[in-house]
C-alpha atoms as a PDB file:
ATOM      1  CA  UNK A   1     -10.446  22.612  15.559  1.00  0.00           C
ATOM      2  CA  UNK A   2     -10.976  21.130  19.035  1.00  0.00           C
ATOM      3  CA  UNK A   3      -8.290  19.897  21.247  1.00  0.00           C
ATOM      4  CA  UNK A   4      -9.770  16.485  20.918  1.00  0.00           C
ATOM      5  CA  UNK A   5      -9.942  16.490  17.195  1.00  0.00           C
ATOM      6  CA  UNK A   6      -6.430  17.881  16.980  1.00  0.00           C
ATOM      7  CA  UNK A   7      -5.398  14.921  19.111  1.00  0.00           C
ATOM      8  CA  UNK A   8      -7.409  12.812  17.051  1.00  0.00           C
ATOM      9  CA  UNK A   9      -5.337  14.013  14.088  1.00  0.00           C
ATOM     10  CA  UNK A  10      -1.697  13.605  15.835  1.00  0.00           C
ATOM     11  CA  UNK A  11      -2.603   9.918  16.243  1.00  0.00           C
ATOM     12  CA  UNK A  12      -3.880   9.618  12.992  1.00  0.00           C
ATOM     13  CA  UNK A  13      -0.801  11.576  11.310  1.00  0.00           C
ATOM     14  CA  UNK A  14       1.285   9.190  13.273  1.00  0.00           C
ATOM     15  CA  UNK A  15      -0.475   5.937  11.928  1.00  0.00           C
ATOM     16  CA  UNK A  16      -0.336   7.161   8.395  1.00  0.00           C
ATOM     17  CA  UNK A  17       3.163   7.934   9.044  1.00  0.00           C
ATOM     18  CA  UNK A  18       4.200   4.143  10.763  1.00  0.00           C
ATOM     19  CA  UNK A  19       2.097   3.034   7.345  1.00  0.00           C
ATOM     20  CA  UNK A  20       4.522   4.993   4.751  1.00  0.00           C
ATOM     21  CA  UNK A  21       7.217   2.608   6.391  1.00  0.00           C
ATOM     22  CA  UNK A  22       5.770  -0.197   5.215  1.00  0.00           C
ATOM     23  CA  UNK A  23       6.045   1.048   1.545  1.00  0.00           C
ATOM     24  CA  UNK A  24       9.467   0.782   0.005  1.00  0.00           C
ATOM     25  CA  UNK A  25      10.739   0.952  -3.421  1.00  0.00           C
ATOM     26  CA  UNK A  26      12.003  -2.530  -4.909  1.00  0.00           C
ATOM     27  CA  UNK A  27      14.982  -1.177  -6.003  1.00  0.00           C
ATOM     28  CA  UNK A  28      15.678   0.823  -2.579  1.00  0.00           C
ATOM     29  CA  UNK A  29      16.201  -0.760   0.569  1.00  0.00           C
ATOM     30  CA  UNK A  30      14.688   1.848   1.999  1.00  0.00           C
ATOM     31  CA  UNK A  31      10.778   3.355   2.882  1.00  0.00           C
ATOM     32  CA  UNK A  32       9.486   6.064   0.822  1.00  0.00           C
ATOM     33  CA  UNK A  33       9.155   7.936   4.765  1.00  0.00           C
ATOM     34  CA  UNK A  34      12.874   7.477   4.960  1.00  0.00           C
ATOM     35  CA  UNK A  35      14.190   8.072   1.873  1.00  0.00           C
ATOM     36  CA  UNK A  36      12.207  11.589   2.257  1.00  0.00           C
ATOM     37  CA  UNK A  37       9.577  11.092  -0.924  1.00  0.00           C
ATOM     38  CA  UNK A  38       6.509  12.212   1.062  1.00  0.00           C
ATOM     39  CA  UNK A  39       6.371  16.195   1.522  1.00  0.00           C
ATOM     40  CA  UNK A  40       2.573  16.645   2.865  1.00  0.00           C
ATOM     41  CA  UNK A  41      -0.146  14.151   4.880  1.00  0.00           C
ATOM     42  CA  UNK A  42      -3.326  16.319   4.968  1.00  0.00           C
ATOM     43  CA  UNK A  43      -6.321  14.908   6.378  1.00  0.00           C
ATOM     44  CA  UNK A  44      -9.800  16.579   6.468  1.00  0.00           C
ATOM     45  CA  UNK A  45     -12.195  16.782   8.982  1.00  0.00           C
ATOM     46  CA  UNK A  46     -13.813  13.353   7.729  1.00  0.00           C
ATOM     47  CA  UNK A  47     -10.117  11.925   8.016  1.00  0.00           C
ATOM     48  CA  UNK A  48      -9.843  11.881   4.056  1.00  0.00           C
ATOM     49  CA  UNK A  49      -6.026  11.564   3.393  1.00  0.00           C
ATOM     50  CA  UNK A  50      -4.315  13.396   0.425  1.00  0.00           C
ATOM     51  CA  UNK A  51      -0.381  12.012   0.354  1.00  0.00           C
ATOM     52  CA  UNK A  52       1.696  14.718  -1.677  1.00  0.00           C
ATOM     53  CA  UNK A  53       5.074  12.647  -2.598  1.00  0.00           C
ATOM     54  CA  UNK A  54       7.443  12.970  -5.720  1.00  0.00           C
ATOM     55  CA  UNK A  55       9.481   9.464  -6.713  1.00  0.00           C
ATOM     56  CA  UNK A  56      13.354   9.530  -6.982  1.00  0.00           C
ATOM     57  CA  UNK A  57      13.338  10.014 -10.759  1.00  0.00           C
ATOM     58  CA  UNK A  58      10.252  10.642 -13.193  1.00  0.00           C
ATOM     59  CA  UNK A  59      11.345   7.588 -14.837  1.00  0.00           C
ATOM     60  CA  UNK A  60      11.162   5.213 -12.136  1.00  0.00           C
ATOM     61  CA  UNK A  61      10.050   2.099 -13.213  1.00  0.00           C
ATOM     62  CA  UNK A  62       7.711   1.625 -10.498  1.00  0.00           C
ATOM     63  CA  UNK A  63       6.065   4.923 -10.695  1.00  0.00           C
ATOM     64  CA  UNK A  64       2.485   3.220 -11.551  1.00  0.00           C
ATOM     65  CA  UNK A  65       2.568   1.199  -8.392  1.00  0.00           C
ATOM     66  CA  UNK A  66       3.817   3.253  -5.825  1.00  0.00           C
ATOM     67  CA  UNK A  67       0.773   5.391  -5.615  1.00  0.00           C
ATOM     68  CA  UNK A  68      -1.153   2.571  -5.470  1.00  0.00           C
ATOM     69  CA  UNK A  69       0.832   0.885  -2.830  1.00  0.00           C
ATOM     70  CA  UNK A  70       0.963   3.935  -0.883  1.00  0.00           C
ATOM     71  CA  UNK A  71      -2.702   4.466  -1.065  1.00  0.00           C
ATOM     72  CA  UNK A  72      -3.354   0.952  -0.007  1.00  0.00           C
ATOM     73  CA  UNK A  73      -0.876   1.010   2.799  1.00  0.00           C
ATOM     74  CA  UNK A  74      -2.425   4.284   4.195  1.00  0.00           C
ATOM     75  CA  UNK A  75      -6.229   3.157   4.021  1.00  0.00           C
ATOM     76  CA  UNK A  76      -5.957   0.136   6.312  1.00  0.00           C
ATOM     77  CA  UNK A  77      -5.150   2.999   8.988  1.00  0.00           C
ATOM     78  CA  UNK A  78      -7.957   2.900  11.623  1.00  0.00           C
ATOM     79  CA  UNK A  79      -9.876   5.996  10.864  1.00  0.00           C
ATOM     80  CA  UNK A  80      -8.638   6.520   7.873  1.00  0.00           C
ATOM     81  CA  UNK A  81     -11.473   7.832   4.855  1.00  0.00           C
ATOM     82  CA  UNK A  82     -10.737   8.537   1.101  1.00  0.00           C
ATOM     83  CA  UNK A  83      -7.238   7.826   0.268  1.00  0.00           C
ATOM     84  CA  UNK A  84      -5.769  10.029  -2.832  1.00  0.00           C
ATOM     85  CA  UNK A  85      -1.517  10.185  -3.124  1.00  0.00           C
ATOM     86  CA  UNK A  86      -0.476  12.714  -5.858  1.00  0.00           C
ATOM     87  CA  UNK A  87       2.879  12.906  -7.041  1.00  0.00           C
ATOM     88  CA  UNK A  88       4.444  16.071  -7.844  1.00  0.00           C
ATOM     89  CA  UNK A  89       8.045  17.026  -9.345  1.00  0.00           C
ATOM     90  CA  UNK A  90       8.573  20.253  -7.571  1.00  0.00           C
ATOM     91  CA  UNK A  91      10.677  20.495  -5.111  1.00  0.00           C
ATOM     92  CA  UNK A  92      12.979  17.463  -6.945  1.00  0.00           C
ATOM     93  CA  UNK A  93      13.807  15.318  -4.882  1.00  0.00           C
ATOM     94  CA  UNK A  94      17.746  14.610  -3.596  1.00  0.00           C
ATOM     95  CA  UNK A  95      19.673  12.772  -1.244  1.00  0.00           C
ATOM     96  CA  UNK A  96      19.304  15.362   1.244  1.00  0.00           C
ATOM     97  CA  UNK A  97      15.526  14.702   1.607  1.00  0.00           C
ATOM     98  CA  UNK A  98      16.708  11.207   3.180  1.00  0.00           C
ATOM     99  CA  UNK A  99      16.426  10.329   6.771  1.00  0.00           C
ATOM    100  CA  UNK A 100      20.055   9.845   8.879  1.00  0.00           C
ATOM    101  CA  UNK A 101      18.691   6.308   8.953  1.00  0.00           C
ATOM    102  CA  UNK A 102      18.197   6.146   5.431  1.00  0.00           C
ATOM    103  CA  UNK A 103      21.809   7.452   4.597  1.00  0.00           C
ATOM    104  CA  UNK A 104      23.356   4.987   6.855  1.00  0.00           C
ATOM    105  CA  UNK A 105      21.429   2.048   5.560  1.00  0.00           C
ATOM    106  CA  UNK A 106      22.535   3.104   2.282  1.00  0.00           C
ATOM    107  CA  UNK A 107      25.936   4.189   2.730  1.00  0.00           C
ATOM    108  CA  UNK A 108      25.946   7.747   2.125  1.00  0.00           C
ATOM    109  CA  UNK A 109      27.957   8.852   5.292  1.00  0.00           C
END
């Protein structure tokens, strides 16, 4: 990969990132980047994104709409191709995955 394109990625990775902000859960006062849901942002060389993220629980009640939040969020990056979040349950997800932000907005210090 070129300098340039790996440049061109770093701004791109940071977009997608600043987008993920944007998405909370309604029952969390908190982003899904925050509370630590997202583990991977890859993005091919035609700046397709695939999102790996797990949810708090597997029963969330939201867990139909957050992907499709998530993917919606991320495609009105500048740049941004294809779109595809996949949610996985390994590693499970704890409190420790949460941002210092997040645990101070929430109360966990």
């Amino acid at each position: 990969m070129s300098l340039e394109n790996e440049n061109s990625n770093i701004i791109l990775k940071e977009s997608i990132v600043e987008a993920l902000g944007t998405v909370y859960d309604p029952e969390i006062p908190v982003s899904i980047w925050e509370l630590g849901l997202v583990y991977n942002i890859d993005i091919d060389d035609k700046n397709n994104v695939l999102i790996t993220m797990t949810l708090t629980t597997p029963n969330c009640p939201e867990a139909e709409t957050i992907p499709d939040r998530v993917a919606e969020a991320v495609s009105k990056c500048d740049n941004v191709g294809d779109v595809r979040v996949e949610i996985v349950w390994e590693p499970t997800w704890t409190q420790d995955n949460m941002s210092e932000a997040a645990r101070l907005e929430l109360g966990f210090f």
